[in-house]
C-alpha atoms as a PDB file:
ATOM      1  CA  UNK A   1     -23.286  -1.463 -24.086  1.00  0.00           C
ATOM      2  CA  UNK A   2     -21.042   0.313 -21.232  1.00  0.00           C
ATOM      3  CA  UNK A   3     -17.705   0.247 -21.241  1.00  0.00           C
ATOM      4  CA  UNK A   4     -16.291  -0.807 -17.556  1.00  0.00           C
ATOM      5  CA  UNK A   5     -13.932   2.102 -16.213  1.00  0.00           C
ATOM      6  CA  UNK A   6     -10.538   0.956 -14.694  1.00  0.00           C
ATOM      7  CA  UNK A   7      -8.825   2.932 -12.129  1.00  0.00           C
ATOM      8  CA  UNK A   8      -7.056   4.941 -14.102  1.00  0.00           C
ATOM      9  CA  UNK A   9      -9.943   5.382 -16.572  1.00  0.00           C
ATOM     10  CA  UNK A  10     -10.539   8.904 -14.525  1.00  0.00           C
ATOM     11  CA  UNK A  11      -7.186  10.321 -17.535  1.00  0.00           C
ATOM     12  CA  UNK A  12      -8.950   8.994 -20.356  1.00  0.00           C
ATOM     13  CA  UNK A  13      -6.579   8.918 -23.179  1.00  0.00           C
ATOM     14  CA  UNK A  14      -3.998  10.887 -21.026  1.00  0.00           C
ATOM     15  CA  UNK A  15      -0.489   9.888 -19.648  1.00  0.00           C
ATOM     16  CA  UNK A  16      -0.208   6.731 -21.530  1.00  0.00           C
ATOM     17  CA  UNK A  17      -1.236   3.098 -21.205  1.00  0.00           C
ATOM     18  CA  UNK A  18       1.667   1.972 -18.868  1.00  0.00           C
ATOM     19  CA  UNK A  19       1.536   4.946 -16.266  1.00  0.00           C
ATOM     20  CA  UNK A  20      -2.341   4.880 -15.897  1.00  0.00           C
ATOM     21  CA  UNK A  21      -1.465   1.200 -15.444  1.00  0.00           C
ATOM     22  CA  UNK A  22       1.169   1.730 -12.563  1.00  0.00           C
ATOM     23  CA  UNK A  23      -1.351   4.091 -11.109  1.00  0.00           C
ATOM     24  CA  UNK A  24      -4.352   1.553 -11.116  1.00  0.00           C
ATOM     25  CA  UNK A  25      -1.706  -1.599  -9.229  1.00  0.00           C
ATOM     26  CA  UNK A  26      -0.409   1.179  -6.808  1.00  0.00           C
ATOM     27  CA  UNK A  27      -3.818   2.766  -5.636  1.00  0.00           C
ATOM     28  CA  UNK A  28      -5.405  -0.853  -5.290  1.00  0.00           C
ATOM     29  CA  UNK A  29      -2.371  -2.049  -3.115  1.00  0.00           C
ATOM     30  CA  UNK A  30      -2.486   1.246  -1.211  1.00  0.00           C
ATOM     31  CA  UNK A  31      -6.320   1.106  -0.356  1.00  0.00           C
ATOM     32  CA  UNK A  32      -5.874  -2.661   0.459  1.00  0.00           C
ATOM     33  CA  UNK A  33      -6.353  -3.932   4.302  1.00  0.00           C
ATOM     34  CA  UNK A  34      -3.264  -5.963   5.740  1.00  0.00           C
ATOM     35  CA  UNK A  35      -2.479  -7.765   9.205  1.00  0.00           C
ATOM     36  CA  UNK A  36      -1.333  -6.136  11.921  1.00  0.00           C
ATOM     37  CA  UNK A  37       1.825  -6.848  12.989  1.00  0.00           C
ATOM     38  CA  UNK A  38       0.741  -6.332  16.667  1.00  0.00           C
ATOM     39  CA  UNK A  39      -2.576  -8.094  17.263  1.00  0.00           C
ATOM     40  CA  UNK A  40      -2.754 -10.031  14.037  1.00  0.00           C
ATOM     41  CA  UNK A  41      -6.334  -9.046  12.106  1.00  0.00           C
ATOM     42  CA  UNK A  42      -6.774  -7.585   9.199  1.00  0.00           C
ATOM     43  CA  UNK A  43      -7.451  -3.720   9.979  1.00  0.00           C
ATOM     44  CA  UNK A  44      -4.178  -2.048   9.044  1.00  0.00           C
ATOM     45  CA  UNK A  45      -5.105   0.735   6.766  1.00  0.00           C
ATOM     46  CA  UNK A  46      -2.716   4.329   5.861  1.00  0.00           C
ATOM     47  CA  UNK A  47      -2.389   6.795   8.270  1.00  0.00           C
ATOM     48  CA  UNK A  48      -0.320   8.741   5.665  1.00  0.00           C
ATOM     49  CA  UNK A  49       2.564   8.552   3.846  1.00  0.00           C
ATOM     50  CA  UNK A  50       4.510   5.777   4.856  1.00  0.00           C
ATOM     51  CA  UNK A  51       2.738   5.631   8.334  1.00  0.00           C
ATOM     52  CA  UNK A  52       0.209   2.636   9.188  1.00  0.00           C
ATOM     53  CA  UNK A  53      -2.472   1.902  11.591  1.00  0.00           C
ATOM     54  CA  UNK A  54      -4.296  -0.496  13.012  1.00  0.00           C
ATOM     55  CA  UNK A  55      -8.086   0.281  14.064  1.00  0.00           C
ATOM     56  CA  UNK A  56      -8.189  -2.379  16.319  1.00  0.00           C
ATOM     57  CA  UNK A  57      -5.633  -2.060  18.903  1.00  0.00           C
ATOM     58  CA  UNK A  58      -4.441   1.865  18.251  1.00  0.00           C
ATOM     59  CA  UNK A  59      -1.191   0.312  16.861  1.00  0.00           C
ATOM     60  CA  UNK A  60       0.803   2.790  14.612  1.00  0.00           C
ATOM     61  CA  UNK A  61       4.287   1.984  12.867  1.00  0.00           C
ATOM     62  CA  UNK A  62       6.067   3.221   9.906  1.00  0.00           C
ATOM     63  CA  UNK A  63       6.625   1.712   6.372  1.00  0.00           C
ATOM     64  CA  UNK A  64       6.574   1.476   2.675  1.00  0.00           C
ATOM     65  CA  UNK A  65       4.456   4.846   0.993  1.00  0.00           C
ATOM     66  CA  UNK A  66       1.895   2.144  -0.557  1.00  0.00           C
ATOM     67  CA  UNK A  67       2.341  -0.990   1.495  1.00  0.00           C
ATOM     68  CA  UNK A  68       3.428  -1.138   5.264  1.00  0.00           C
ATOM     69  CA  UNK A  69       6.229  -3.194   4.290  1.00  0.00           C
ATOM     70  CA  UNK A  70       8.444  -2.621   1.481  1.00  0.00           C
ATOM     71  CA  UNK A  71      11.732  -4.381  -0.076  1.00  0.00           C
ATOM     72  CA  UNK A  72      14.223  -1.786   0.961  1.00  0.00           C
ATOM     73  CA  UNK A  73      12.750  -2.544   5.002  1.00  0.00           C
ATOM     74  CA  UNK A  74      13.189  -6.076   4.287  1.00  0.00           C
ATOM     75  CA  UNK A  75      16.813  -5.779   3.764  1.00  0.00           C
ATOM     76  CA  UNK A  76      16.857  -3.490   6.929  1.00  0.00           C
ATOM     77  CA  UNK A  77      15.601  -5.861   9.240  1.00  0.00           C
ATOM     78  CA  UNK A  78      17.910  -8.335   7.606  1.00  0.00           C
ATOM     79  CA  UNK A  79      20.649  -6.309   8.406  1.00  0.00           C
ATOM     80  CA  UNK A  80      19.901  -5.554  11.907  1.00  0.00           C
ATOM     81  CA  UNK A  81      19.419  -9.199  13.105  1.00  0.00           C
ATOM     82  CA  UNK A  82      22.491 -10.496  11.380  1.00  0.00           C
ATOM     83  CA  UNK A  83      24.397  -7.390  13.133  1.00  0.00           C
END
């Protein structure tokens, strides 16, 4: 029998159950595909940190470090359209 490796099973024992945890839910939503905000289909992958592009139509805009929105830009944009 084989046991099935998780994301974080690359530590092992190291680092703790709820870090490797963390690590396995932020590297999933990181390598996820989202919508672009632009042209609308799903090809918006990382550029790098906190900067997102889509492969479809070349377009490139900034966001969260692991999704390319985040709750603190949310508020932003808030902000700015009640201003």
């Amino acid at each position: 029998m084989s046991k099935s490796a998780s994301v974080g099973g690359r530590f092992g024992a190291r680092y703790g159950r709820t870090v490797r945890k963390r690590l396995g839910q932020i590297e999933s939503e990181l390598r996820k595909k989202y919508n672009c905000p632009s042209c609308g289909s799903l090809t918006v992958k990382r550029f790098s940190v906190g900067v997102w592009k889509c492969s479809k139509c070349g377009f490139t805009f900034s966001g969260g470090a692991y999704s390319p929105s985040s709750s603190l830009g949310e508020v932003a944009k808030r902000n700015v359209r009640q201003g």
